[in-house]
Protein backbone atom coordinates (compact mmCIF):
# COMPACT_ATOMS: atom_id res chain seq x y z
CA UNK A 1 0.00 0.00 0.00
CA UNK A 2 1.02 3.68 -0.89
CA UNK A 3 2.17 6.18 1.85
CA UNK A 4 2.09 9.21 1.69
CA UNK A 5 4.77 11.63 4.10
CA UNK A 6 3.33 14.87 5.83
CA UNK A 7 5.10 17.26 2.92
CA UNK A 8 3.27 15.13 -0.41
CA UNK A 9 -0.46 14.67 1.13
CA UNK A 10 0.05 19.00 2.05
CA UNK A 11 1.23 19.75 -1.53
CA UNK A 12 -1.75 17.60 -2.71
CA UNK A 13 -4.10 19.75 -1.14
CA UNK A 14 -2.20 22.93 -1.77
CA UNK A 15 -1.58 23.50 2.21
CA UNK A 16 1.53 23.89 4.17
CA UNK A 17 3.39 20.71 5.50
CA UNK A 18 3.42 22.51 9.57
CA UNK A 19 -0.72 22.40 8.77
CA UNK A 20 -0.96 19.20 7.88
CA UNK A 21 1.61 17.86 10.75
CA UNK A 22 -0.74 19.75 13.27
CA UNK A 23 -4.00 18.19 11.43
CA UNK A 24 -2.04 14.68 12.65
CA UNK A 25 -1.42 15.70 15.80
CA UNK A 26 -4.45 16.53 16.47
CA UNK A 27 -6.43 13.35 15.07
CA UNK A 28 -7.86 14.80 12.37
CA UNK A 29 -5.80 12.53 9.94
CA UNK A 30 -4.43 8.95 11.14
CA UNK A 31 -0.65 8.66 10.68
CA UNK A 32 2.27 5.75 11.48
CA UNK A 33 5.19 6.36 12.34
CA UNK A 34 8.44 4.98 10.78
CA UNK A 35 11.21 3.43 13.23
CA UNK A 36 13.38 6.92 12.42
CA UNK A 37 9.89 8.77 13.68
CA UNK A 38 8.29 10.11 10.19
CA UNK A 39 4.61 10.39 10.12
CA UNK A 40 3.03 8.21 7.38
CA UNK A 41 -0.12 8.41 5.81
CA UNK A 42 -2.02 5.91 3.91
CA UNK A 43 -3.81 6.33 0.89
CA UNK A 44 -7.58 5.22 2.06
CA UNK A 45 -6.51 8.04 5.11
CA UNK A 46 -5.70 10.18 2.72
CA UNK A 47 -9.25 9.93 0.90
CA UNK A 48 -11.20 9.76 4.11
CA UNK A 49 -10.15 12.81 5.26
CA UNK A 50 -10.93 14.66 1.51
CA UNK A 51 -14.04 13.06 1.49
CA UNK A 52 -15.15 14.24 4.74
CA UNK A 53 -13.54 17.77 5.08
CA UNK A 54 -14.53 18.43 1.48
CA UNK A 55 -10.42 19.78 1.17
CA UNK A 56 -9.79 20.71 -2.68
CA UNK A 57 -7.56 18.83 -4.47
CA UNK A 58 -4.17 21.44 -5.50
CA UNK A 59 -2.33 18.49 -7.16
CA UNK A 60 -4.43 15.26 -7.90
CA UNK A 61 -1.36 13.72 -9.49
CA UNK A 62 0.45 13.48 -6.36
CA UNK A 63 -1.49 11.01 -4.72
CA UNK A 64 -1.21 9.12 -8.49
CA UNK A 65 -5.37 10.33 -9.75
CA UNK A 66 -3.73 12.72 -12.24
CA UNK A 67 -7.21 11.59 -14.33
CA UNK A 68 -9.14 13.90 -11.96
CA UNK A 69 -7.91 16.82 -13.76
CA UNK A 70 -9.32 15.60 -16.90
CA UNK A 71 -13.16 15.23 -15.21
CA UNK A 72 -12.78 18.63 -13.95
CA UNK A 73 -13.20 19.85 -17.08
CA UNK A 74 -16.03 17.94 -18.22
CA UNK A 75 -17.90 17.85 -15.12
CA UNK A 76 -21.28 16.65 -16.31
CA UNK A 77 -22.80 13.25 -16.00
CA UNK A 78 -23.30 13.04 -20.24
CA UNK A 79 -18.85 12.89 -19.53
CA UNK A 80 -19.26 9.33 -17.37
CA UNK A 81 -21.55 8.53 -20.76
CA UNK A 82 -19.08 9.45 -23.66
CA UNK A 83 -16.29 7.84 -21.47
CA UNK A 84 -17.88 4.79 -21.35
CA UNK A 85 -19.39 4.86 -24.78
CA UNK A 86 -15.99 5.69 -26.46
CA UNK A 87 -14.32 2.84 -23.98
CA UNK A 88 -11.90 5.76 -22.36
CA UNK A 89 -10.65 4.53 -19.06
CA UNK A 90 -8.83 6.94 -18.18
CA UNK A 91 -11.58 10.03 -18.49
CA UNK A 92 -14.03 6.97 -16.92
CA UNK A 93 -11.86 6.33 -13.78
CA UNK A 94 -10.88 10.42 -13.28
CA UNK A 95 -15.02 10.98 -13.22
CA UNK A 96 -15.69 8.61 -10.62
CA UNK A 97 -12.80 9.67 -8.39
CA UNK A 98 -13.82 13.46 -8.70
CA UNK A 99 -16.91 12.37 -7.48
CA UNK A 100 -16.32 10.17 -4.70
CA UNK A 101 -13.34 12.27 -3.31
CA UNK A 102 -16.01 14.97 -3.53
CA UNK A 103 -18.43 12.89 -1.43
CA UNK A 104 -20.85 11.07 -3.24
CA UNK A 105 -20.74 7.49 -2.46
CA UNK A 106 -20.27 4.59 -4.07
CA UNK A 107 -23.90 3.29 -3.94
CA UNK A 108 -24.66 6.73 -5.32
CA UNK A 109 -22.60 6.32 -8.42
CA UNK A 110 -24.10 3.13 -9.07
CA UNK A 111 -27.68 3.48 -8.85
CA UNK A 112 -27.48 6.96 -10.94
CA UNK A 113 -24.42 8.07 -13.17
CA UNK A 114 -23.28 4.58 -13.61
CA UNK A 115 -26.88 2.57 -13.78
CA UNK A 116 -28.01 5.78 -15.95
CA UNK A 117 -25.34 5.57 -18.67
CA UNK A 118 -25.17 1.67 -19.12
CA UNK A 119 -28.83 1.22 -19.60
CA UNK A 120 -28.21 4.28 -22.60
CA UNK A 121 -25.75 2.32 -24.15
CA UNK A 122 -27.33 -1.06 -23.27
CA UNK A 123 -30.39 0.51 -25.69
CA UNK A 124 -27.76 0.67 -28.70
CA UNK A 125 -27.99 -3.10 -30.21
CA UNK A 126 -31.97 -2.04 -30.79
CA UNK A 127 -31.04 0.37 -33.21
CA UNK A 128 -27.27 -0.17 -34.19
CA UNK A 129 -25.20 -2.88 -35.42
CA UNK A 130 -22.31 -2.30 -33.27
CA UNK A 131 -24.61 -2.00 -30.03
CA UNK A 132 -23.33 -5.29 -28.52
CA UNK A 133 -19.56 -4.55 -29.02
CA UNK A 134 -20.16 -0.85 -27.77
CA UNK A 135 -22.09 -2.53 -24.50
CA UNK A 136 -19.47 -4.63 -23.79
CA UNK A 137 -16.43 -2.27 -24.35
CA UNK A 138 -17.79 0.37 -22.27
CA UNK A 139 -18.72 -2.67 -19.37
CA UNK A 140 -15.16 -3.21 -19.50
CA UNK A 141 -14.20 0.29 -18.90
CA UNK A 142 -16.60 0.80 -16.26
CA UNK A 143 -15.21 -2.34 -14.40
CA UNK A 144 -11.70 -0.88 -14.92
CA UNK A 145 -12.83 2.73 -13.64
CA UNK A 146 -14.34 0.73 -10.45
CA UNK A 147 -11.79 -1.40 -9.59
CA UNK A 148 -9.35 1.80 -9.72
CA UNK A 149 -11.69 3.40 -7.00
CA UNK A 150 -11.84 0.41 -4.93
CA UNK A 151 -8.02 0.61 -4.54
CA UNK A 152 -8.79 3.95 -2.23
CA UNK A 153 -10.22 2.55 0.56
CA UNK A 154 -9.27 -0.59 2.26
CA UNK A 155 -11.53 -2.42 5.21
CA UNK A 156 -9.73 -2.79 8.54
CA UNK A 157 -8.24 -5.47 9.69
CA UNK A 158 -10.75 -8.21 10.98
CA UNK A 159 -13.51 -6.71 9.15
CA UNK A 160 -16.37 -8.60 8.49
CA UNK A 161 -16.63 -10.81 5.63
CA UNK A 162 -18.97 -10.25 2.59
CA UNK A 163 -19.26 -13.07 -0.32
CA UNK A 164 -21.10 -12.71 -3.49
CA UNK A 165 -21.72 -13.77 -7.08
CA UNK A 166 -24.25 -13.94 -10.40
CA UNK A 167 -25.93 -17.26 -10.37
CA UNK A 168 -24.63 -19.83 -12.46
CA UNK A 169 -26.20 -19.17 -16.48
CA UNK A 170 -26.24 -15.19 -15.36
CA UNK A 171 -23.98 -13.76 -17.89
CA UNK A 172 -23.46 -10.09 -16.09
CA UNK A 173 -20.16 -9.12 -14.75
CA UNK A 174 -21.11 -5.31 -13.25
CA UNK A 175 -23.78 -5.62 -10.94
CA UNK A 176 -21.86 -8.02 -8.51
CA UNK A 177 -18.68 -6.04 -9.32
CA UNK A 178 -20.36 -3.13 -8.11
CA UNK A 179 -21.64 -4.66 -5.06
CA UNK A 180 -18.31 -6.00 -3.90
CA UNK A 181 -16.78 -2.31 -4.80
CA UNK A 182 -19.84 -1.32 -2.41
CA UNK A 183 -19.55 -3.47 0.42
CA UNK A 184 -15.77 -2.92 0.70
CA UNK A 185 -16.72 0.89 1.24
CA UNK A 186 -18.92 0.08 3.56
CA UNK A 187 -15.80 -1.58 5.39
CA UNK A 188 -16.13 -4.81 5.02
CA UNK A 189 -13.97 -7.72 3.24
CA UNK A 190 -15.68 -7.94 0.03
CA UNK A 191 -15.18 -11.49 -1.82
CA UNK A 192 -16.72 -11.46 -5.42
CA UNK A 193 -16.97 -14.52 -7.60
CA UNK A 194 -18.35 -13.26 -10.45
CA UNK A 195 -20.53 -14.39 -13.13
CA UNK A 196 -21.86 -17.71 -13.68
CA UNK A 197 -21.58 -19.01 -10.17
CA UNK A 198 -22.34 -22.57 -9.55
CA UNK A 199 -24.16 -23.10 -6.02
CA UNK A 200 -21.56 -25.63 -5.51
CA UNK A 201 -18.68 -22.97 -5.59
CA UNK A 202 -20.56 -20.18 -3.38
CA UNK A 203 -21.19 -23.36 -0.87
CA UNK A 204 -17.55 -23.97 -0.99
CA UNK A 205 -16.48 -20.32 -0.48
CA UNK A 206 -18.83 -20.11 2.34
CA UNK A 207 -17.60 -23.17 4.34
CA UNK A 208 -14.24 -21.35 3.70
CA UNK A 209 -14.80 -18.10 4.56
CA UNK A 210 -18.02 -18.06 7.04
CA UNK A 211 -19.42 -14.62 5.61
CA UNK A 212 -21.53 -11.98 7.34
CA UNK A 213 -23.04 -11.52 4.92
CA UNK A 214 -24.06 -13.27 1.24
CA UNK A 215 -25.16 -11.00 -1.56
CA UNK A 216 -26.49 -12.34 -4.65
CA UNK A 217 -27.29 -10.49 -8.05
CA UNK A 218 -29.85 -12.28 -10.29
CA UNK A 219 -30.12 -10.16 -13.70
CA UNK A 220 -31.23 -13.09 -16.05
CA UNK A 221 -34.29 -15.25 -15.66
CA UNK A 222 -32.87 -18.57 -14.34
CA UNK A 223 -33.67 -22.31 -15.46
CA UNK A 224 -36.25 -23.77 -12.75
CA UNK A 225 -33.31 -26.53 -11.45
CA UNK A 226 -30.75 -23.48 -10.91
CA UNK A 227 -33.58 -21.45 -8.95
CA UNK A 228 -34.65 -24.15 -6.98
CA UNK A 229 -31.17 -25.19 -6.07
CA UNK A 230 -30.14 -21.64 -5.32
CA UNK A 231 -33.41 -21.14 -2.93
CA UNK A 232 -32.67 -24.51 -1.27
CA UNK A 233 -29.26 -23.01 -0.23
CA UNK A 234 -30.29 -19.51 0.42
CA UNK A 235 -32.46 -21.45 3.26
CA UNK A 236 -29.96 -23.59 4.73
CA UNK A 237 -27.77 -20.04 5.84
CA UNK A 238 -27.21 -20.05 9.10
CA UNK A 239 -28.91 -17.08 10.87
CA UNK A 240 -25.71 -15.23 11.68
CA UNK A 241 -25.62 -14.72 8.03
CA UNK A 242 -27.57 -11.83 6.21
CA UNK A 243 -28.32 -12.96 2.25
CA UNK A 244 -29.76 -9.86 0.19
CA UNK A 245 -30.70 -10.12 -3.41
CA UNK A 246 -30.91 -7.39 -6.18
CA UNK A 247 -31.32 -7.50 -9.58
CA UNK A 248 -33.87 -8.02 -11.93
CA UNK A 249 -34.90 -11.56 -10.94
CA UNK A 250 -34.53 -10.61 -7.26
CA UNK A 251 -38.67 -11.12 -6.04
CA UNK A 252 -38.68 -14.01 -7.24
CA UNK A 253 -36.11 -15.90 -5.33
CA UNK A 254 -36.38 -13.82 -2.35
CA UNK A 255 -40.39 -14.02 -2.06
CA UNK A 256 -39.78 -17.56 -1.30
CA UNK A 257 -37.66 -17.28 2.11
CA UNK A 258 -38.52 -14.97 4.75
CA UNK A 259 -35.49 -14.64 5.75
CA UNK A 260 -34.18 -13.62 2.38
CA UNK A 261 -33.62 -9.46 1.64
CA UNK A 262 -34.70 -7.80 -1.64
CA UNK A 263 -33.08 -4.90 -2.65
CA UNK A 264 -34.41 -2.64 -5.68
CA UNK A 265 -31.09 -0.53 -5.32
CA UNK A 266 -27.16 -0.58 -4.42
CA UNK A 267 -28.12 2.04 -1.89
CA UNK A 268 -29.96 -0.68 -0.23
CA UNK A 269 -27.14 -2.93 -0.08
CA UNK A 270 -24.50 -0.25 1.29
CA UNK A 271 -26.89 0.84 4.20
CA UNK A 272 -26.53 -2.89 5.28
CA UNK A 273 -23.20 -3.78 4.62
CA UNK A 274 -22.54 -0.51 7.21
CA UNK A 275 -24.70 -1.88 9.79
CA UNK A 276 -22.98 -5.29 9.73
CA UNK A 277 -19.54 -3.68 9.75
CA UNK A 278 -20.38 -1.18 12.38
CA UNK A 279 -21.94 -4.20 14.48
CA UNK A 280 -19.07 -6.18 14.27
C-alpha cells in the first residue's frame, strides 16, 4: 500500500506541510510512524479525510489520480456517458474519483451516473449494429474505472466478511462487481466470484470463509433446477448470516424465504453492509 509523508499529502491539497503535521497531531488525519519517527499516511486516510472535510484537491497527481484533472473539465454526468461509450478509461476512472473524493458514495454512483449511462448504451444493439460490441467495451471500462476506485479505501483489519456472485447461467459481470466495490466501502472484506456461479462454488467459499453476509445479483431469468437449487441453499444459511438479493430476478427468489432481503437498489445494499460492519 502507498504512503504518503506529511510534505506530499500537504502539496496535494495545496496547504503547508506545519498544517498538515498539526492536522495529525491533532487526530484529524491517522498517521504511522516509521522506526526513524516520520509520520506516514495511507492512501484510504488520505481519501477519508478529503471526502469528509470536502479539502480541494491542488495536485491530484500526487497522490497518483492525475485523471481527476481531466473530469474537472467535463464535469457533467453526459462525460461518465461518452467515457464509457468511447471505452476511455482513463476520463471513466478520473469521473468517478472526482466524485467520490467529492463525497458522493459509491452506492450513489451506481444506482445513478453509472446505472443511468449503461442502460443508454445497453439501448444501442436495438437500433445499431455495433450496439453489442459498444455494451461490452464500455462494461469493460466501467469495471476498470471501479476497480481503480476500490483501490482507495481498504476495510480494517478483521472486518467482516462479505461473499457474493451472479448465479450460475447469469452472464453479467457489473452488478456483482459493483456490489463488492460497495460493500468494501462500507468496510467490510468484500469477496466477489463473479458471473456464472455454480451453487456448488458459493457453498464452498462459504464453508471457507463463514461470511456476514451473502449478496447475490440475479439479472437473467434462471432455469427452474438453478432457482430451486439456489433457494434450497439460500435457506440452509445459518442465521448469523444476512443474504440480500438485487437484480432483476430478485422477487422471485427472495419471495420464497422470509429470511431472504430484496433490494431494488445498491443504496440498499450499502446501508446494510454498514450496519454489519459497524456491528461487528
Amino acid at each position: 500500500m502507498r504512503l504518503l509523508s506529511p510534505r506530499e499529502l500537504a502539496d496535494a491539497l495545496g496547504v503547508s506541510e506545519s498544517s498538515l503535521k498539526r492536522w495529525v497531531d491533532a487526530g484529524k488525519i491517522v498517521a504511522a510512524r516509521t522506526e526513524g519517527g516520520h509520520r506516514r499516511i495511507t492512501l484510504p486516510e488520505a481519501v477519508r479525510f478529503i471526502r469528509e472535510t470536502g479539502a480541494p484537491l491542488a495536485r491530484p497527481e500526487l497522490l497518483g489520480m492525475p485523471e481527476i484533472a481531466i473530469s474537472q473539465a467535463s464535469p457533467t454526468a453526459d462525460s461518465l456517458h461518452e467515457a464509457l461509450l468511447d471505452g476511455d478509461p482513463i476520463s471513466a476512472r478520473g469521473w468517478l474519483l472526482a466524485r467520490y473524493l467529492g463525497g458522493t458514495s459509491v452506492a450513489e454512483l451506481c444506482d445513478g451516473p453509472i446505472r443511468d449511462a449503461m442502460s443508454r448504451i445497453g439501448e444501442l444493439w436495438h437500433h445499431h449494429g455495433a450496439g453489442v460490441f459498444v455494451e461490452h467495451r464500455a462494461t469493460d471500462t466501467c469495471l476498470q474505472a471501479l476497480a481503480h476506485l476500490r483501490n482507495t479505501f481498504e476495510p480494517p483489519a478483521g472486518a467482516p466478511i462479505a461473499l457474493g456472485a451472479t448465479p450460475e447461467d447469469d452472464p453479467y459481470i457489473l452488478p456483482s462487481f459493483m456490489a463488492a466495490t460497495i460493500v468494501a466501502a462500507a468496510g467490510m472484506r468484500a469477496i466477489n466470484l463473479g458471473p456464472d456461479t455454480p451453487v456448488s462454488a458459493l457453498q464452498h467459499a462459504f464453508t471457507r470463509h463463514e461470511p456476514r453476509l451473502v449478496w447475490i445479483s440475479a439479472s437473467a431469468p434462471l432455469p427452474p433446477a438453478r432457482a430451486r437449487e439456489l433457494e434450497r441453499w439460500l435457506a440452509s444459511l445459518p442465521p448469523v448470516t444476512t443474504a440480500i438479493i438485487g437484480g432483476r430476478q430478485r422477487d422471485s427468489i427472495a419471495s420464497r424465504h422470509p429470511g431472504v432481503r430484496s433490494a431494488e437498489t445498491m443504496g440498499e445494499l450499502a446501508t446494510l453492509a454498514t450496519q454489519l460492519a459497524r456491528g461487528a
